[in-house]
Protein backbone atom coordinates (compact mmCIF):
# COMPACT_ATOMS: atom_id res chain seq x y z
CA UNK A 1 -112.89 -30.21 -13.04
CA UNK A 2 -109.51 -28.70 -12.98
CA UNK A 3 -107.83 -26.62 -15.37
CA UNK A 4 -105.57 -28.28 -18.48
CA UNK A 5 -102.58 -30.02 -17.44
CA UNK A 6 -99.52 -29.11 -19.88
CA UNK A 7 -96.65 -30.92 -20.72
CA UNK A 8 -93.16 -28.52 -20.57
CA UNK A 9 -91.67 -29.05 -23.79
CA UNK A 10 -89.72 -27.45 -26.12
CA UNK A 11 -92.20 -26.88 -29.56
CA UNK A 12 -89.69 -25.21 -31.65
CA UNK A 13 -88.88 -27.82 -34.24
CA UNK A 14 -92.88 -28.86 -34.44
CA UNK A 15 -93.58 -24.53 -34.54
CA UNK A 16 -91.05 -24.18 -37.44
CA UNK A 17 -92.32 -27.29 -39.47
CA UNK A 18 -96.17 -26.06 -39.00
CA UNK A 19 -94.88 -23.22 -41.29
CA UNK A 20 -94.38 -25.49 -44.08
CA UNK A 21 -90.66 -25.20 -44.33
CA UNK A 22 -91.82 -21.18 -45.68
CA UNK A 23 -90.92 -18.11 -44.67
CA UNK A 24 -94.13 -18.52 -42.30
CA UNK A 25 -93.76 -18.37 -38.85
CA UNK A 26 -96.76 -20.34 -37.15
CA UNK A 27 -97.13 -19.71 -33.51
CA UNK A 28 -99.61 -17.14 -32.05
CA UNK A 29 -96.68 -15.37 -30.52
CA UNK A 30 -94.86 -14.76 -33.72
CA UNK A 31 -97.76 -14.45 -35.49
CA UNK A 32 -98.99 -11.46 -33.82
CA UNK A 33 -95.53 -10.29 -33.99
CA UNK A 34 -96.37 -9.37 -37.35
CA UNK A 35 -93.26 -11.70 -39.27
CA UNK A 36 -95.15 -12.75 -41.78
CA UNK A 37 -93.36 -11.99 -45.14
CA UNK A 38 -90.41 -12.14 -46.55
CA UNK A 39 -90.29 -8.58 -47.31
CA UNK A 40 -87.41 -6.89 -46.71
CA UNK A 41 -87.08 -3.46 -44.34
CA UNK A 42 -89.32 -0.75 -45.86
CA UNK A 43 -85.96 1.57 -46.53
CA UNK A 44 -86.91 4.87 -48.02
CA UNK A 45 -89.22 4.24 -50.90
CA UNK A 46 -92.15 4.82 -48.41
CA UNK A 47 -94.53 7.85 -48.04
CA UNK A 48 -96.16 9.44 -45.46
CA UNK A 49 -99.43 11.19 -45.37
CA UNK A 50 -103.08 10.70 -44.26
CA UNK A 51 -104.59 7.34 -44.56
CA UNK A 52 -108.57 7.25 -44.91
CA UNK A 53 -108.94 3.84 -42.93
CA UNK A 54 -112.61 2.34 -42.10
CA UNK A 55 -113.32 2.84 -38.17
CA UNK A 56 -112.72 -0.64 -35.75
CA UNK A 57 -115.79 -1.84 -34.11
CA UNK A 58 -116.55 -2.56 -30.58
CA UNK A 59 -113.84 -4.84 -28.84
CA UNK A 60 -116.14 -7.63 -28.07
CA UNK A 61 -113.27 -10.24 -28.20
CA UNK A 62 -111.93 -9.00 -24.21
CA UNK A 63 -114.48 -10.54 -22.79
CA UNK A 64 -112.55 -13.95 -23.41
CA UNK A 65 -109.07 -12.98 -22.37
CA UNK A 66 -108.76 -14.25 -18.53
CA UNK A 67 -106.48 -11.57 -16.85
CA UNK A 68 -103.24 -13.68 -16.49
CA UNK A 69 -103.52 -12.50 -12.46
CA UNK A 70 -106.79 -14.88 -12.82
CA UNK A 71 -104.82 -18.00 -13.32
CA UNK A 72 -102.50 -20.61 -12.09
CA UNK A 73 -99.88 -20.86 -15.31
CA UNK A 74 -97.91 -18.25 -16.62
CA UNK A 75 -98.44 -15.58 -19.69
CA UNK A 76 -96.12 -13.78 -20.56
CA UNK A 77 -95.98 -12.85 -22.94
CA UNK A 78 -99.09 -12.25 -23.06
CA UNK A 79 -100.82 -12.90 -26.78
CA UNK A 80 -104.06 -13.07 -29.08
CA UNK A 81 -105.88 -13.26 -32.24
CA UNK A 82 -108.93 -12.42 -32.74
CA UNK A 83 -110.86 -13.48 -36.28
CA UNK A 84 -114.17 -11.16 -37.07
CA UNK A 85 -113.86 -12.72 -40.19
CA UNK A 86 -113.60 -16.08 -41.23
CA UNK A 87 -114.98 -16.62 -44.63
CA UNK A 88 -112.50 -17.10 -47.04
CA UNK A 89 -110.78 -13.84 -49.14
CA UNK A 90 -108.42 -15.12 -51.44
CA UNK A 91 -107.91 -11.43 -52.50
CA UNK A 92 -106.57 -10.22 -49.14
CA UNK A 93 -102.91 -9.41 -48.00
CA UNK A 94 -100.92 -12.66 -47.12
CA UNK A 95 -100.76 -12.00 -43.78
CA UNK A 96 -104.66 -12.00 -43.60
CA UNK A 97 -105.26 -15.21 -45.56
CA UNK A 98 -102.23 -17.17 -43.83
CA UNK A 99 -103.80 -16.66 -40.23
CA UNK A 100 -107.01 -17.94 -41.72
CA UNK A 101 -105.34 -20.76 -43.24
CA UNK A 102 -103.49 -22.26 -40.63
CA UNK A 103 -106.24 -21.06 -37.47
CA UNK A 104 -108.49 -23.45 -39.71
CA UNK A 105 -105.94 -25.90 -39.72
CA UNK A 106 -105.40 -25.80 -36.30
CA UNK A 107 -108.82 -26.54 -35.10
CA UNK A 108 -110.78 -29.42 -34.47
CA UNK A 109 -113.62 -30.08 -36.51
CA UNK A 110 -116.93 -29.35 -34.93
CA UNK A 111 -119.29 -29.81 -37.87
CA UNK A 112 -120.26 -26.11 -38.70
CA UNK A 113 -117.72 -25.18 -41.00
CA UNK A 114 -114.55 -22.60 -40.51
CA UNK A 115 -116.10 -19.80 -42.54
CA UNK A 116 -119.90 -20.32 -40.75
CA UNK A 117 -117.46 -19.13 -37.46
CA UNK A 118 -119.06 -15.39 -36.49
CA UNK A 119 -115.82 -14.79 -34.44
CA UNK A 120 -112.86 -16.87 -33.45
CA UNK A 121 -110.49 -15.73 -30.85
CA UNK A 122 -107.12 -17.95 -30.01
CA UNK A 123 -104.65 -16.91 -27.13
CA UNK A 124 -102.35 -18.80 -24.50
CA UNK A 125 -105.50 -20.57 -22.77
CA UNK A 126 -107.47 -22.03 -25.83
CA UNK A 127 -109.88 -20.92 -28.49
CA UNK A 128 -113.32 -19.70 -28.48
CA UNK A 129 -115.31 -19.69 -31.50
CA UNK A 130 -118.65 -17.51 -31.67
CA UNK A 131 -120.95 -18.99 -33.92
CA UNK A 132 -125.01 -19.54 -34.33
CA UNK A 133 -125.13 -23.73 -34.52
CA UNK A 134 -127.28 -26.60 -33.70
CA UNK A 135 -126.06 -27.39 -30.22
CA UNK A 136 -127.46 -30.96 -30.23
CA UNK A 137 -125.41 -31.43 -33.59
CA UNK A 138 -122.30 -29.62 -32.67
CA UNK A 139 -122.65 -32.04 -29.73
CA UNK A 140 -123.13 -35.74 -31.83
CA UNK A 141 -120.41 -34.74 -33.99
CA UNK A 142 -117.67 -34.01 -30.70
CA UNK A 143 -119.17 -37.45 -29.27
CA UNK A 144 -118.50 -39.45 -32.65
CA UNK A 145 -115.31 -38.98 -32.17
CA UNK A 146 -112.50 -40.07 -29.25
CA UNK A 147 -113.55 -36.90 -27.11
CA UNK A 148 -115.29 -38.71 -24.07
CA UNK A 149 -118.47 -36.66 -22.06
CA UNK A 150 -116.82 -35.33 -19.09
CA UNK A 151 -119.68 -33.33 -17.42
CA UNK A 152 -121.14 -29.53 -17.28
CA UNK A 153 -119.75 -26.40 -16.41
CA UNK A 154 -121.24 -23.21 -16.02
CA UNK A 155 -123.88 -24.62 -18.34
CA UNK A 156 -121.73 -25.98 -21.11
CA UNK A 157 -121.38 -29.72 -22.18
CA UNK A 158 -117.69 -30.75 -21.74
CA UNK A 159 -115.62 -33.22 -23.37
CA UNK A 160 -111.90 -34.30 -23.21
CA UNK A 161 -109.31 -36.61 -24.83
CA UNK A 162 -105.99 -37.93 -23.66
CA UNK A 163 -103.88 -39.39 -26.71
CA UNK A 164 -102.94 -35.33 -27.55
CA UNK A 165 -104.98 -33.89 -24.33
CA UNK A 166 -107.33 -31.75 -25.76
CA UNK A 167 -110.98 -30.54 -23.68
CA UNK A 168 -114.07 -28.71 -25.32
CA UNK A 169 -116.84 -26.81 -24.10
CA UNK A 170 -120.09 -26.27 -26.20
CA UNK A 171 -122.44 -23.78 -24.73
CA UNK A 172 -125.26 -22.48 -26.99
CA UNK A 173 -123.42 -19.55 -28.89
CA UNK A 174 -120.04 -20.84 -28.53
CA UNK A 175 -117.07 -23.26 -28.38
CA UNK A 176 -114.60 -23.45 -26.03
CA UNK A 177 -111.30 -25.49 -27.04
CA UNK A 178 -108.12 -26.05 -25.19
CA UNK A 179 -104.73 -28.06 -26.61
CA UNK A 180 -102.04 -29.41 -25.24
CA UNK A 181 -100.49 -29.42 -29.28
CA UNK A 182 -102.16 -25.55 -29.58
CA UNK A 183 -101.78 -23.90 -26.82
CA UNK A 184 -99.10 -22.57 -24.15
CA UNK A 185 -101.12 -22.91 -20.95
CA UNK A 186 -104.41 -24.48 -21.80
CA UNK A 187 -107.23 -23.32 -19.44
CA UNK A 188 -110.74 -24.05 -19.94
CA UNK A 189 -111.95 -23.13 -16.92
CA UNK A 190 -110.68 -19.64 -17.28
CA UNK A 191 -111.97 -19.35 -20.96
CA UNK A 192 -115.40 -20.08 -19.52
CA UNK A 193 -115.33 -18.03 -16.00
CA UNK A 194 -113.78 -15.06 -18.44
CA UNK A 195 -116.74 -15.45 -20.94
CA UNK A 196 -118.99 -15.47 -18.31
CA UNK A 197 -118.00 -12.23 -16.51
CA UNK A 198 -117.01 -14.69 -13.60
CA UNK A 199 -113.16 -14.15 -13.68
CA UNK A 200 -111.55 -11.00 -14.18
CA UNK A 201 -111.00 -9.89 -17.83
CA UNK A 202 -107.37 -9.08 -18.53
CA UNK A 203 -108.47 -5.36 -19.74
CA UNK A 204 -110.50 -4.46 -16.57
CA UNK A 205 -106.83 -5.49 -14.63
CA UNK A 206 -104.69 -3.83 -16.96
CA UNK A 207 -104.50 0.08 -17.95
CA UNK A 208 -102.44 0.00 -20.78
CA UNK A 209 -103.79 -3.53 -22.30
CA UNK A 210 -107.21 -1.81 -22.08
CA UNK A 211 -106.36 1.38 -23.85
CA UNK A 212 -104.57 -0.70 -26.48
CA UNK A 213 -107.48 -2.87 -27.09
CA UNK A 214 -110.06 -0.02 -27.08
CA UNK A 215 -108.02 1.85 -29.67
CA UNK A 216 -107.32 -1.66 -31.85
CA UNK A 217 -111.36 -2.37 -31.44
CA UNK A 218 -112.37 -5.70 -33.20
CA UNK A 219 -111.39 -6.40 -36.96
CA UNK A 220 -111.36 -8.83 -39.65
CA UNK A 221 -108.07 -9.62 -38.36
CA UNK A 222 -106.09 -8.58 -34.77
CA UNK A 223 -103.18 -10.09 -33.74
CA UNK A 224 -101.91 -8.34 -29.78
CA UNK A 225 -98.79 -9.43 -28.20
CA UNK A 226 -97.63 -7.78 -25.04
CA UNK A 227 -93.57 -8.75 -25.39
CA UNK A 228 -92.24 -7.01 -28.12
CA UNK A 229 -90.30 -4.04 -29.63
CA UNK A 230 -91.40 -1.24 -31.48
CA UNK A 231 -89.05 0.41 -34.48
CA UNK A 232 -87.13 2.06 -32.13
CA UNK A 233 -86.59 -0.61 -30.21
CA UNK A 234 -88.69 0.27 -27.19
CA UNK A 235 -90.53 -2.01 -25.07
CA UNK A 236 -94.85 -2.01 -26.24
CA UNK A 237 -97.63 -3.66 -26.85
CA UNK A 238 -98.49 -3.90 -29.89
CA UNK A 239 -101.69 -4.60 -31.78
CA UNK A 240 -101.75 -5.46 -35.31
CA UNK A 241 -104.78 -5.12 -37.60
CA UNK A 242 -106.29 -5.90 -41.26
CA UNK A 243 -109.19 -3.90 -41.88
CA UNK A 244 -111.43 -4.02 -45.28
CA UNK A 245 -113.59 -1.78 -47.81
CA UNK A 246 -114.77 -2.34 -51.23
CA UNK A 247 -112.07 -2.56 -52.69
CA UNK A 248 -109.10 -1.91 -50.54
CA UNK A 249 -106.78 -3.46 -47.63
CA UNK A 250 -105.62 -1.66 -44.48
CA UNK A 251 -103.14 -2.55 -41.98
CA UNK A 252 -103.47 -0.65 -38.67
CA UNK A 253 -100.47 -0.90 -36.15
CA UNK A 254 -100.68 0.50 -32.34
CA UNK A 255 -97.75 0.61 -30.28
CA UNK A 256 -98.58 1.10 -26.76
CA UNK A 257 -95.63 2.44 -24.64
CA UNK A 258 -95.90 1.24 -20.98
CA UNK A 259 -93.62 3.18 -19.34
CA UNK A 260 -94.57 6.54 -21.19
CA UNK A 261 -91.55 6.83 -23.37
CA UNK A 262 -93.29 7.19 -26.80
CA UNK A 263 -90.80 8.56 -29.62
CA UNK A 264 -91.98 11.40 -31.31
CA UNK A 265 -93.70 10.67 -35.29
CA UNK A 266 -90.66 11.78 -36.58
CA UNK A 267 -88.11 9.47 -34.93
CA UNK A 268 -90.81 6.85 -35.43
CA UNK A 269 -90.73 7.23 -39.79
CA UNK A 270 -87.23 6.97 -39.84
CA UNK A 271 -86.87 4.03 -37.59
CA UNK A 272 -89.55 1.99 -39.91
CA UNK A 273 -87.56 2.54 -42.63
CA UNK A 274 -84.46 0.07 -40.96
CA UNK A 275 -86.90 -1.87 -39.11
CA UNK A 276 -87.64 -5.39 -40.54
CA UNK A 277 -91.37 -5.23 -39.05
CA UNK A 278 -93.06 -7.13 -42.13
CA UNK A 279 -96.31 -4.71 -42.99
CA UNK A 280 -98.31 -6.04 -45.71
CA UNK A 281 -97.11 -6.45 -49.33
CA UNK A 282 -97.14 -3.56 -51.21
CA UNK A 283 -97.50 -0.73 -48.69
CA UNK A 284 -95.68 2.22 -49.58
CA UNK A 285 -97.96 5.19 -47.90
CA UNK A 286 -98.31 5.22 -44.52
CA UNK A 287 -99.62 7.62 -41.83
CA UNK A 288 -97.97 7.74 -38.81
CA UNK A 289 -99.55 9.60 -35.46
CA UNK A 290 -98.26 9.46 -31.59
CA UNK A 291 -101.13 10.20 -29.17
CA UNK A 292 -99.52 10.23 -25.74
CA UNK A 293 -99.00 6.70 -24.97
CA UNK A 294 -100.24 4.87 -28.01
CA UNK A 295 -98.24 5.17 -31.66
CA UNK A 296 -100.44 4.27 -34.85
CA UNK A 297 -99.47 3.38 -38.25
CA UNK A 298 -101.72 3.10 -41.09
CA UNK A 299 -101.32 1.51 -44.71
CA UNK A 300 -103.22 0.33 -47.29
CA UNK A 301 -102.98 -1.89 -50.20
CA UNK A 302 -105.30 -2.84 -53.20
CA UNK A 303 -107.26 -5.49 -52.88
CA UNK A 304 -105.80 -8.15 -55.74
CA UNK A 305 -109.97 -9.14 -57.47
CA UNK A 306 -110.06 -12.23 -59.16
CA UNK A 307 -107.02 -13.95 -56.60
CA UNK A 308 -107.57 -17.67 -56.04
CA UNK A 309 -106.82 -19.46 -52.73
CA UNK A 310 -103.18 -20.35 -53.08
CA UNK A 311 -102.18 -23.57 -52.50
CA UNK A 312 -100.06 -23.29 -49.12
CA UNK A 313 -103.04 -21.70 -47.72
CA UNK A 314 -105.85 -24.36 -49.17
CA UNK A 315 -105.30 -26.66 -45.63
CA UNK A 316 -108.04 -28.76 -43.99
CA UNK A 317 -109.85 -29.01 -40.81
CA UNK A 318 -110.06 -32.08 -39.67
CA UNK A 319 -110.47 -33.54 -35.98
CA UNK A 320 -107.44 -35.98 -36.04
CA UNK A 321 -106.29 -38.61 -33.27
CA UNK A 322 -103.01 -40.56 -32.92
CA UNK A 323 -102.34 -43.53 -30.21
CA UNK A 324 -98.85 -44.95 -29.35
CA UNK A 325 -99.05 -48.92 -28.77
CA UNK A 326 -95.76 -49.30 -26.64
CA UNK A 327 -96.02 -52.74 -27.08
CA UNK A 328 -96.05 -52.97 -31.14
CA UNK A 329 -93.77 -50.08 -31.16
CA UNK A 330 -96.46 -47.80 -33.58
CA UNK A 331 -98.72 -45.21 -33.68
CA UNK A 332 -101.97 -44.92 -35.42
CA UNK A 333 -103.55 -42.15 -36.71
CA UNK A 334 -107.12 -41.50 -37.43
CA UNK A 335 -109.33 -39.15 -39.50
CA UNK A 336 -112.02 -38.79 -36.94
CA UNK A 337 -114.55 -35.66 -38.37
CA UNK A 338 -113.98 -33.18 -40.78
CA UNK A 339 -113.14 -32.56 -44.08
CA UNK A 340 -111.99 -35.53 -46.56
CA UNK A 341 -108.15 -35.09 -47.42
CA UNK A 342 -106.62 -36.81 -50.76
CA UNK A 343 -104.55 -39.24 -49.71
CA UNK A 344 -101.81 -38.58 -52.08
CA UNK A 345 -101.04 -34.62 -49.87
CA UNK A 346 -100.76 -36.86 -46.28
CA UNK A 347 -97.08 -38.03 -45.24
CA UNK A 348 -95.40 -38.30 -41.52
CA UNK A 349 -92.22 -36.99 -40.20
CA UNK A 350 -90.24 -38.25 -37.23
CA UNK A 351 -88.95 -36.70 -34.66
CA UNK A 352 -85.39 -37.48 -34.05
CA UNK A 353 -82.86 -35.77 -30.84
CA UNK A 354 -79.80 -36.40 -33.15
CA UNK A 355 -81.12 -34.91 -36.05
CA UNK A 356 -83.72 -31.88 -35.13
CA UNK A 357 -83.71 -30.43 -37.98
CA UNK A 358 -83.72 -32.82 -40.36
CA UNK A 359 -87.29 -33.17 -42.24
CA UNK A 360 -88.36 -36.21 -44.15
CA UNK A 361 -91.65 -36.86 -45.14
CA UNK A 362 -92.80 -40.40 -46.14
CA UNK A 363 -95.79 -41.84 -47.75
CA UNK A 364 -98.63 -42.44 -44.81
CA UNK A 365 -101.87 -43.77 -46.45
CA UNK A 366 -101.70 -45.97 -48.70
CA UNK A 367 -104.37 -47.79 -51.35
CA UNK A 368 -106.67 -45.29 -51.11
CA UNK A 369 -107.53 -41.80 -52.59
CA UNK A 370 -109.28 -39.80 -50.53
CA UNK A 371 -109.06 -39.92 -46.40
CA UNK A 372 -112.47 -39.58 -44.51
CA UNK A 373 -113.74 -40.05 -41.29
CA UNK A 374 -113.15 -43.19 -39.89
CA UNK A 375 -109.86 -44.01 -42.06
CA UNK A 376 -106.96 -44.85 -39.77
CA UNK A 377 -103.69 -45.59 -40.08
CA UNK A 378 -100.33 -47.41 -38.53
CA UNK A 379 -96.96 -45.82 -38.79
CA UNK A 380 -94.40 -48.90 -37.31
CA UNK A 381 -91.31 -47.27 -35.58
CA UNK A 382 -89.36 -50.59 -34.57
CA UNK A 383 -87.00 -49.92 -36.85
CA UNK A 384 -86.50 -45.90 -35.84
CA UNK A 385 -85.73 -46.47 -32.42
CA UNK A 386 -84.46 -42.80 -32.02
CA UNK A 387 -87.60 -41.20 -32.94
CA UNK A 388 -89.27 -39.38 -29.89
CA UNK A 389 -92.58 -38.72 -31.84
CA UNK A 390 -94.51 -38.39 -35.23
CA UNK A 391 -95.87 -35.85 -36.47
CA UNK A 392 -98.81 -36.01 -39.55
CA UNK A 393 -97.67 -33.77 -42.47
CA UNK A 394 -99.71 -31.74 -45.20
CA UNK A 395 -98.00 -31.50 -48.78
CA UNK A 396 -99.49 -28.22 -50.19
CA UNK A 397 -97.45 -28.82 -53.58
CA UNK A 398 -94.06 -28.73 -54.75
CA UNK A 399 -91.56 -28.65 -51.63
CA UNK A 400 -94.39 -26.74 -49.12
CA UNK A 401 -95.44 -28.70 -46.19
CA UNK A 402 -97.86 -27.80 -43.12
CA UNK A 403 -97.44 -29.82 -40.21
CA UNK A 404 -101.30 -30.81 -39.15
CA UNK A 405 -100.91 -32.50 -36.27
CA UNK A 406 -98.12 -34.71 -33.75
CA UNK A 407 -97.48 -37.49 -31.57
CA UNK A 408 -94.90 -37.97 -28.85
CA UNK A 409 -93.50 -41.52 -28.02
CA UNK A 410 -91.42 -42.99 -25.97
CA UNK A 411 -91.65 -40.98 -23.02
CA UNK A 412 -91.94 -37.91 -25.20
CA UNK A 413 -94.19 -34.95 -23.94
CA UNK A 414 -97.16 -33.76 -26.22
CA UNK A 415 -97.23 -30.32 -27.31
């Protein structure tokens, strides 16, 4: 078996529309990035003073992150998320609930349910989900679909598809997934080997990724990317957190300064008040320490009781496939497992060179009410003869959209 192949392409436009046309940005990288309000720049309403946050666990999520020395394809950046939590909490900070929402979204369907996940962690290579399942069921509902057997490996049962490549591993307390659509360098192999303590783990290669992880430890929510800029505009890593008690919210931030050049806590408070890092709505204490290499900054927020799931963040999981028929000039998509969508929130898009950002959604199925497995499909492009692919749209009310899912045609790459 060798590792993913991936398509180079440029996912901007299909990246931007996954965010629903919000201020949402959807990819891993700019999740963990932490841009995920439209809040402006703290400016000086803030305070500073001690914040009595709940202690991280142990960092059991490194034990999936292939060291990128390990592998063929490039990563760099280098970035993660790791989910401790994934039943839903409509009463948590936005930025917590919209990583659920669209990770969920994101995912095939493997018939044990988002929230039943124990752990989920997504980076460059794939996703792993932790979970305790029925393997033989996990199993019958991967081979019900398009996914064809495609042998064993390191005692997992593997699968793969070609219309959007996609591969997946099930091993007895966990699921290995890899995208061509998802992911920036899709590795399976190295998922596995990395899980298995038979490829090097990026923290046992790296100093300062492992004393950034260590500190971070595992959380509800962790979102590490190794490419970024801290307040003052230095180069870190930085590792982004949502912790929970009773009743309250907490947003842990580490900056980890590579090269040793950590500002003082001082220069660091005034910078975060011009900054336009987006820390969770509502913050306005915050406790800010520098501990030789590694800067932390605490908040918390109130828990908002009583919240419902909003709408935008209310998105399905659903295993979908799409085939291009060169000949009829169409694609066809299909609700293969999952959850059952109305009919009435599903629309396409195309893809067009001339117009990229340009977003029309039109009405997809037809006749029907709700969409369930085995429903399919047939978008005709003979008469859009610039569109290089098609991508399967979510309306979550009003003018919000979320991308679930694309097609390239024509010669078009996937991705």
């Amino acid at each position: 078996m060798s590792p993913d192949s991936r398509p180079s392409t440029d996912r901007t436009r299909r990246q931007l529309l996954s965010g629903g046309g919000a201020a949402l940005a959807v990819s891993l990288s700019t999740l963990t990035a932490g841009c995920l309000s439209s809040l402006p720049p703290l400016g000086g309403d803030q305070r500073y003073g001690r914040v009595g946050v709940p202690p991280a666990g142990d960092p059991g999520y490194r034990k999936w992150l292939p060291a990128p020395s390990s592998v063929d394809s490039s990563a760099d950046p280098y970035h993660f998320a790791a989910l401790g939590s994934t039943a839903l909490r409509p009463e948590a900070p936005e930025k917590f609930v919209s990583y659920q929402a669209h990770a969920r979204a994101a995912l095939d369907y493997f018939g044990i349910g988002f929230e039943n996940y124990d752990r989920l962690v997504a980076s460059n290579f794939g996703t792993v989900v932790e979970a305790s399942y029925d393997r033989a069921a996990v199993t019958r509902t991967v081979a019900d679909t398009r996914y064809e057997r495609d042998g064993d490996y390191r005692g997992y049962a593997t699968f793969v598809r070609s219309d959007v490549p996609r591969r997946v591993a099930i091993g007895d307390d966990a699921i290995v997934w890899t995208s061509a659509y998802q992911h920036d360098a899709p590795n399976l192999e190295a998922l596995v080997d990395a899980g298995a303590g038979e490829r090097q783990r990026y923290h046992e290669a790296n100093a300062a990724f492992d004393r950034l992880t260590a500190a971070a430890g595992s959380n509800p929510y962790l979102g590490v990317n190794t490419g970024v800029r801290d307040p003052t505009d230095r180069p870190v890593l930085l590792a982004d957190a949502i912790r929970f008690d009773d009743d309250t919210a907490y947003q842990v931030v580490h900056y980890h300064y590579a090269d040793g050049r950590a500002p003082t806590s001082a220069a660091l408070e005034a910078a975060l008040r011009e900054d336009d890092y987006r820390f969770v709505d509502g913050a306005d204490e915050f406790d800010v320490r520098v501990d030789g290499r590694v800067a932390t900054v605490e908040t918390q927020v109130p828990l908002r009781s009583g919240r419902e799931l909003a709408p935008e963040y209310d998105l399905p999981q659903v295993t979908w496939g799409a085939t291009y028929d060169p000949e009829a000039d169409a694609v066809t998509f299909r609700h293969e497992a999952g959850e059952s969508v109305p009919a009435d929130r599903l629309y396409y898009d195309l893809d067009r060179p001339s117009a990229p950002g340009k977003i029309e959604t039109r009405d997809l199925w037809t006749g029907t009410r709700e969409v369930a497995a085995g429903a399919e499909t047939t978008v005709d492009l003979s008469d859009d003869p610039e569109a290089t692919g098609v991508s399967l749209v979510y309306s979550t009310g009003g003018v919000g959209f979320h991308v679930l899912f694309g097609r390239d045609v024509r010669g078009g790459t996937d991705g």
